[in-house]
N, C-alpha and C. Protein backbone atom coordinates (compact mmCIF):
# COMPACT_ATOMS: atom_id res chain seq x y z
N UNK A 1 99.76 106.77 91.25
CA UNK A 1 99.18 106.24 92.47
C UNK A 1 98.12 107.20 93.02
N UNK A 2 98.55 108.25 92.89
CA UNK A 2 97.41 109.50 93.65
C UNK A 2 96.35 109.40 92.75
N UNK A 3 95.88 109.15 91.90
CA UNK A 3 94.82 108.71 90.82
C UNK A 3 94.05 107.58 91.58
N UNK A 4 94.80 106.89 91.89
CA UNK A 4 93.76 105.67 92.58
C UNK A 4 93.72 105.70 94.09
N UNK A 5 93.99 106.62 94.92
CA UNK A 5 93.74 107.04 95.80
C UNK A 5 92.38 107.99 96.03
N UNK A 6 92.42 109.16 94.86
CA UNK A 6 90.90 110.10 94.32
C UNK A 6 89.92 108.82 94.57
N UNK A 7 90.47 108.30 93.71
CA UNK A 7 88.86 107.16 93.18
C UNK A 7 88.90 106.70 94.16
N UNK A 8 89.28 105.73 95.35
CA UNK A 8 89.05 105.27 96.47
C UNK A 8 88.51 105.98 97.24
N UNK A 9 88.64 107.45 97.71
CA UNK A 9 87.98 108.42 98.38
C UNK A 9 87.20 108.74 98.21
N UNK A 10 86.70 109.06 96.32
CA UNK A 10 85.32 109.30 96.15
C UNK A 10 84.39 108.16 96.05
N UNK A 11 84.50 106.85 96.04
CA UNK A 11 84.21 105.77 96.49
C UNK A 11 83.58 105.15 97.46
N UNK A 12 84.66 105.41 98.79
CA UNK A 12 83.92 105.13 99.99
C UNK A 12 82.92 106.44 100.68
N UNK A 13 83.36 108.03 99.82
CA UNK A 13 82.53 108.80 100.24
C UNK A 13 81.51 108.57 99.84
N UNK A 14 81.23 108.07 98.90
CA UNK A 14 79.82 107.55 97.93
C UNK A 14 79.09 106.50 98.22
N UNK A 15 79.71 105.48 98.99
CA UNK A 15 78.90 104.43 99.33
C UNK A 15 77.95 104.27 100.29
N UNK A 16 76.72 104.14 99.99
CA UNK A 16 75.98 104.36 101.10
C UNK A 16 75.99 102.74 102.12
N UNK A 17 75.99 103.67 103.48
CA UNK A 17 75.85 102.66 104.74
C UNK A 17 75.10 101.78 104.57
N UNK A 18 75.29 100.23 104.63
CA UNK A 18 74.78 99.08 104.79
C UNK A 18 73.35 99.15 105.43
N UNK A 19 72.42 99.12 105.01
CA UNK A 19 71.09 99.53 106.41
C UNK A 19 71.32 97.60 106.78
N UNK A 20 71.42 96.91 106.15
CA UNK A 20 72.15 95.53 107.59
C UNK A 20 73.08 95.10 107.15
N UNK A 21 73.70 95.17 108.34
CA UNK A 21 75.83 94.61 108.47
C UNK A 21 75.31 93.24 108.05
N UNK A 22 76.26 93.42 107.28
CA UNK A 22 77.06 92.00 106.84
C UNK A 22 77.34 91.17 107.71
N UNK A 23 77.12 89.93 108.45
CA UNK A 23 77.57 88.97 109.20
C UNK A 23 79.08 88.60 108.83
N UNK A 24 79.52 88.11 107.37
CA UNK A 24 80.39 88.11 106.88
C UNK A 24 81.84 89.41 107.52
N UNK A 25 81.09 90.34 107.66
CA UNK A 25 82.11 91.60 107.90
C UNK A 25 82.72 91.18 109.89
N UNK A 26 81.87 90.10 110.46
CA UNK A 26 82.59 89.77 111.16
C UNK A 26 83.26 88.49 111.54
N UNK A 27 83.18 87.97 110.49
CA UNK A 27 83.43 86.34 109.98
C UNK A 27 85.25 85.90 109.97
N UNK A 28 85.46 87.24 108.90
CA UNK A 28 86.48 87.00 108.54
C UNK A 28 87.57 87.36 109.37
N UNK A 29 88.66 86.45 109.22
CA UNK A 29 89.85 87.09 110.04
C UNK A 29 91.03 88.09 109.18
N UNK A 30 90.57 89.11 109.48
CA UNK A 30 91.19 90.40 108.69
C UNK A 30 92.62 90.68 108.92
N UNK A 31 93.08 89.46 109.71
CA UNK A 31 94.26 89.68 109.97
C UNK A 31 95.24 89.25 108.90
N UNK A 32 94.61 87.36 108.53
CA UNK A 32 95.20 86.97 107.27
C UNK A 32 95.78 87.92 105.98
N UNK A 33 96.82 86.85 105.24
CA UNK A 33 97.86 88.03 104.88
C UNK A 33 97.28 87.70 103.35
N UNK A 34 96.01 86.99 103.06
CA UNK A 34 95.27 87.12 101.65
C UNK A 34 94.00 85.97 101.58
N UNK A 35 93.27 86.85 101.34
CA UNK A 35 91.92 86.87 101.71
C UNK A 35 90.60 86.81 100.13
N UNK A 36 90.00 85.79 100.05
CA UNK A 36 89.44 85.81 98.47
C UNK A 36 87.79 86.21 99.19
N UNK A 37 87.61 86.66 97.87
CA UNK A 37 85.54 86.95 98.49
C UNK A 37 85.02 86.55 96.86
N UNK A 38 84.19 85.32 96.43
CA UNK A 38 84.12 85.42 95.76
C UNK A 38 82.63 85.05 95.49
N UNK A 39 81.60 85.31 94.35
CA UNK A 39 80.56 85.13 94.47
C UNK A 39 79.84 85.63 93.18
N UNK A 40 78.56 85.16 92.63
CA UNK A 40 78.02 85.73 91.22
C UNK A 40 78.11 87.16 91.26
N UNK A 41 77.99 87.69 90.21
CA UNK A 41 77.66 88.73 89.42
C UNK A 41 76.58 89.52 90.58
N UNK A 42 76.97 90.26 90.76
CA UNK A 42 75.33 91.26 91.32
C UNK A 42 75.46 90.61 92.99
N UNK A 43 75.93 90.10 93.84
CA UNK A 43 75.87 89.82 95.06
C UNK A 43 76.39 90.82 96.40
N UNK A 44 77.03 91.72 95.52
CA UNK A 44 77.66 92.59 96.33
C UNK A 44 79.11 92.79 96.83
N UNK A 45 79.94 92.27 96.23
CA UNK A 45 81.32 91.83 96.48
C UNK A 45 81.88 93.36 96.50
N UNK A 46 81.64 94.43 95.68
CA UNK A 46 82.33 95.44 95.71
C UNK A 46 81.76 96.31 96.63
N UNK A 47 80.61 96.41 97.15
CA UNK A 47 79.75 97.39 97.99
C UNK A 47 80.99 96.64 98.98
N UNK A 48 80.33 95.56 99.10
CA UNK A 48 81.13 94.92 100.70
C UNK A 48 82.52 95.55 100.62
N UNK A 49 83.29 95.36 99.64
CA UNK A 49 84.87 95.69 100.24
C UNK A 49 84.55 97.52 100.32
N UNK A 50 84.10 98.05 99.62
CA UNK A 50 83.89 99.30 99.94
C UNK A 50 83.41 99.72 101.23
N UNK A 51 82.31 99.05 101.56
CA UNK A 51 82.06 99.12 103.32
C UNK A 51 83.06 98.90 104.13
N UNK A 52 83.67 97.85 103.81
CA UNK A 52 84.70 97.38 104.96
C UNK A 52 85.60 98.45 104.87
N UNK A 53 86.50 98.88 103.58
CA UNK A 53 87.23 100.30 103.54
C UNK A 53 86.58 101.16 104.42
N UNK A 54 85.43 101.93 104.09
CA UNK A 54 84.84 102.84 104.67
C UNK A 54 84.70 102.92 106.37
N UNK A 55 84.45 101.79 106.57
CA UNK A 55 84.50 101.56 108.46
C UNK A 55 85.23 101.09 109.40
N UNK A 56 86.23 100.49 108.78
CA UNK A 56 87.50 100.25 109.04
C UNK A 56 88.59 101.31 108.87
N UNK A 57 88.84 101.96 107.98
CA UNK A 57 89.98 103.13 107.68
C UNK A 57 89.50 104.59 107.23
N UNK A 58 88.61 104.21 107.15
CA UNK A 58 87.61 106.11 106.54
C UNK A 58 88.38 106.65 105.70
N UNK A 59 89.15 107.32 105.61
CA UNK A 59 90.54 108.12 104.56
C UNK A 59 92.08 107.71 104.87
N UNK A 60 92.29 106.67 105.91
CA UNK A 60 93.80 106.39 105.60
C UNK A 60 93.93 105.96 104.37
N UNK A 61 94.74 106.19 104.64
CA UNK A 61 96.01 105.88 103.15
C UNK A 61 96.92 104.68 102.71
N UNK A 62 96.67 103.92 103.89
CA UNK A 62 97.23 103.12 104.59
C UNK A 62 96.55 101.59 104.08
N UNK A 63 94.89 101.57 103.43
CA UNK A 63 93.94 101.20 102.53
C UNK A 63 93.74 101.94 101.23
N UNK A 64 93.94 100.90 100.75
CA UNK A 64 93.39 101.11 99.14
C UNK A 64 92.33 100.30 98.48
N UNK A 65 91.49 100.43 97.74
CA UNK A 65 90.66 99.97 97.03
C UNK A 65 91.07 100.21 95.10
N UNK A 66 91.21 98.99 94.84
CA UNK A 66 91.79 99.21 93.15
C UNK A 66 90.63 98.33 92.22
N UNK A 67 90.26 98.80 91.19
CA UNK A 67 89.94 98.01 90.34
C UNK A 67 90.86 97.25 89.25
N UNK A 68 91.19 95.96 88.82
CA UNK A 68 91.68 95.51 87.84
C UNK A 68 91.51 96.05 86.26
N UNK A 69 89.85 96.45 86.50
CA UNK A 69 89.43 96.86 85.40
C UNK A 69 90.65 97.95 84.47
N UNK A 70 91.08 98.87 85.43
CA UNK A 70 91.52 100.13 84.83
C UNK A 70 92.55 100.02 84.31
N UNK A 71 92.34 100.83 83.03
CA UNK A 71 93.49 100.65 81.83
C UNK A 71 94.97 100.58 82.30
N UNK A 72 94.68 101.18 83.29
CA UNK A 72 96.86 101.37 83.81
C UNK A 72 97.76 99.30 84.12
N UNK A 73 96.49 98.50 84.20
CA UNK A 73 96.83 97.17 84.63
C UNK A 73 96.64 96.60 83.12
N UNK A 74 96.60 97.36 81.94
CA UNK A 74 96.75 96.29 80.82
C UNK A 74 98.24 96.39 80.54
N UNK A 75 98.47 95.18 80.94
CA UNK A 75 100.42 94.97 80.31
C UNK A 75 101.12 95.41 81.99
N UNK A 76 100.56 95.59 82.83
CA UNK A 76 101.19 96.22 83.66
C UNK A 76 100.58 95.13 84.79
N UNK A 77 101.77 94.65 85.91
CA UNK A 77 101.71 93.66 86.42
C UNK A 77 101.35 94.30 88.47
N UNK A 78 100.41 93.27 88.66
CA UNK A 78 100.03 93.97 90.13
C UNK A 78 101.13 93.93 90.87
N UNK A 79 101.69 92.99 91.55
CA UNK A 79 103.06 92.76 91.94
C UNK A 79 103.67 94.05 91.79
N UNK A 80 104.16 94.71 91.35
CA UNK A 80 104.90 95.78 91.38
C UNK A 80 103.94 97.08 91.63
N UNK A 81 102.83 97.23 91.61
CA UNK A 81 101.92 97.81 91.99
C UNK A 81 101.89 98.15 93.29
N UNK A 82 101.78 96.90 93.72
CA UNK A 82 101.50 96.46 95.61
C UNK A 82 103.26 96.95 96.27
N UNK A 83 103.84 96.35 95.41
CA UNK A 83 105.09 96.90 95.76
C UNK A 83 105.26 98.27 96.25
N UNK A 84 105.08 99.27 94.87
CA UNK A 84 104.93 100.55 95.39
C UNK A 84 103.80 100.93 96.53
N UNK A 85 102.69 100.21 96.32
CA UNK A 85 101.62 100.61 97.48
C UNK A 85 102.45 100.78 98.75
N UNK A 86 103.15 99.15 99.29
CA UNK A 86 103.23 98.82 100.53
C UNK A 86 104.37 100.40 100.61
N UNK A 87 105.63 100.03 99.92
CA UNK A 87 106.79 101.29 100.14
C UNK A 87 106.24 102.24 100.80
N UNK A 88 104.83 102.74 100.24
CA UNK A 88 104.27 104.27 100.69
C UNK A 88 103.50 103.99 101.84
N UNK A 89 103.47 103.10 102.47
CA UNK A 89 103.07 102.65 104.05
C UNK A 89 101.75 102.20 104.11
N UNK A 90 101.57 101.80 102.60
CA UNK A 90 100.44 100.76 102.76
C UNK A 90 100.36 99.78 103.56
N UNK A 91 99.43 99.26 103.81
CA UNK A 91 99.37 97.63 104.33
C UNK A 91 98.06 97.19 103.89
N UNK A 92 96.75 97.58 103.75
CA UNK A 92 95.33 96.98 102.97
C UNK A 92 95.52 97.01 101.52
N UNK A 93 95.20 96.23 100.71
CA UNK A 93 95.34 96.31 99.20
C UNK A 93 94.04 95.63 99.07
N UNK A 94 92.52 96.18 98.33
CA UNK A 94 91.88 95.70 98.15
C UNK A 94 91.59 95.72 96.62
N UNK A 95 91.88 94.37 96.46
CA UNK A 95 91.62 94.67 94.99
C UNK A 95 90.45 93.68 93.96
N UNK A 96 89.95 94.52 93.09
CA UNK A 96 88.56 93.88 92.78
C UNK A 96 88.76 93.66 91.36
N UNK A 97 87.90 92.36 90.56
CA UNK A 97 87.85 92.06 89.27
C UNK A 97 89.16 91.71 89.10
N UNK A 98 89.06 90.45 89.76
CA UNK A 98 90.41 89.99 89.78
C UNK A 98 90.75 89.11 88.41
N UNK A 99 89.37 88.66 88.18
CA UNK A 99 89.34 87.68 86.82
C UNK A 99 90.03 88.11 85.28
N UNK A 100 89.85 89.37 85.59
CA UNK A 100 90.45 90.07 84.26
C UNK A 100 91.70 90.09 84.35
């Protein structure tokens, strides 16, 4: 887990500030308990959840940002993932490349 916590940190430290907010970033109701963003190739889907991490939670812990991509999810099921997330006092699970 602390592996994908690094990468989330160096992530939102890396992302540079929106020079214009997203309308979208106040659209949504962030309260809902699952939330889809979906859209072509190249539109920005991951900057955006990275922004929203970044200005919303800055370094809690409490948010996560995951890629599907990464080898630890081949054979290995999210569900129990999120599981352990929430246990450790998660509550944001953002997770990207969901298609894979």
């Amino acid at each position: 887990m602390e592996v994908f916590y690094r990468t989330h940190n160096y992530l939102i430290e890396h992302i540079s500030p929106s020079l214009v907010r997203r309308e979208l970033m106040d659209e949504i109701d962030w309260n809902d308990r699952l939330i889809g963003i979906k859209g072509t190739r190249g539109v920005g889907k991951t900057t955006f959840l990275l922004q929203y991490a970044k200005e919303r939670f800055g370094t809690d812990r409490s948010c996560l940002y995951i890629n599907l991509n990464n080898f630890y999810f081949q054979g290995r099921g999210i569900a129990d993932f999120a599981g352990e997330f929430q246990k450790r006092g998660g509550r944001v699970l953002l997770i990207d490349q969901v298609f894979k």
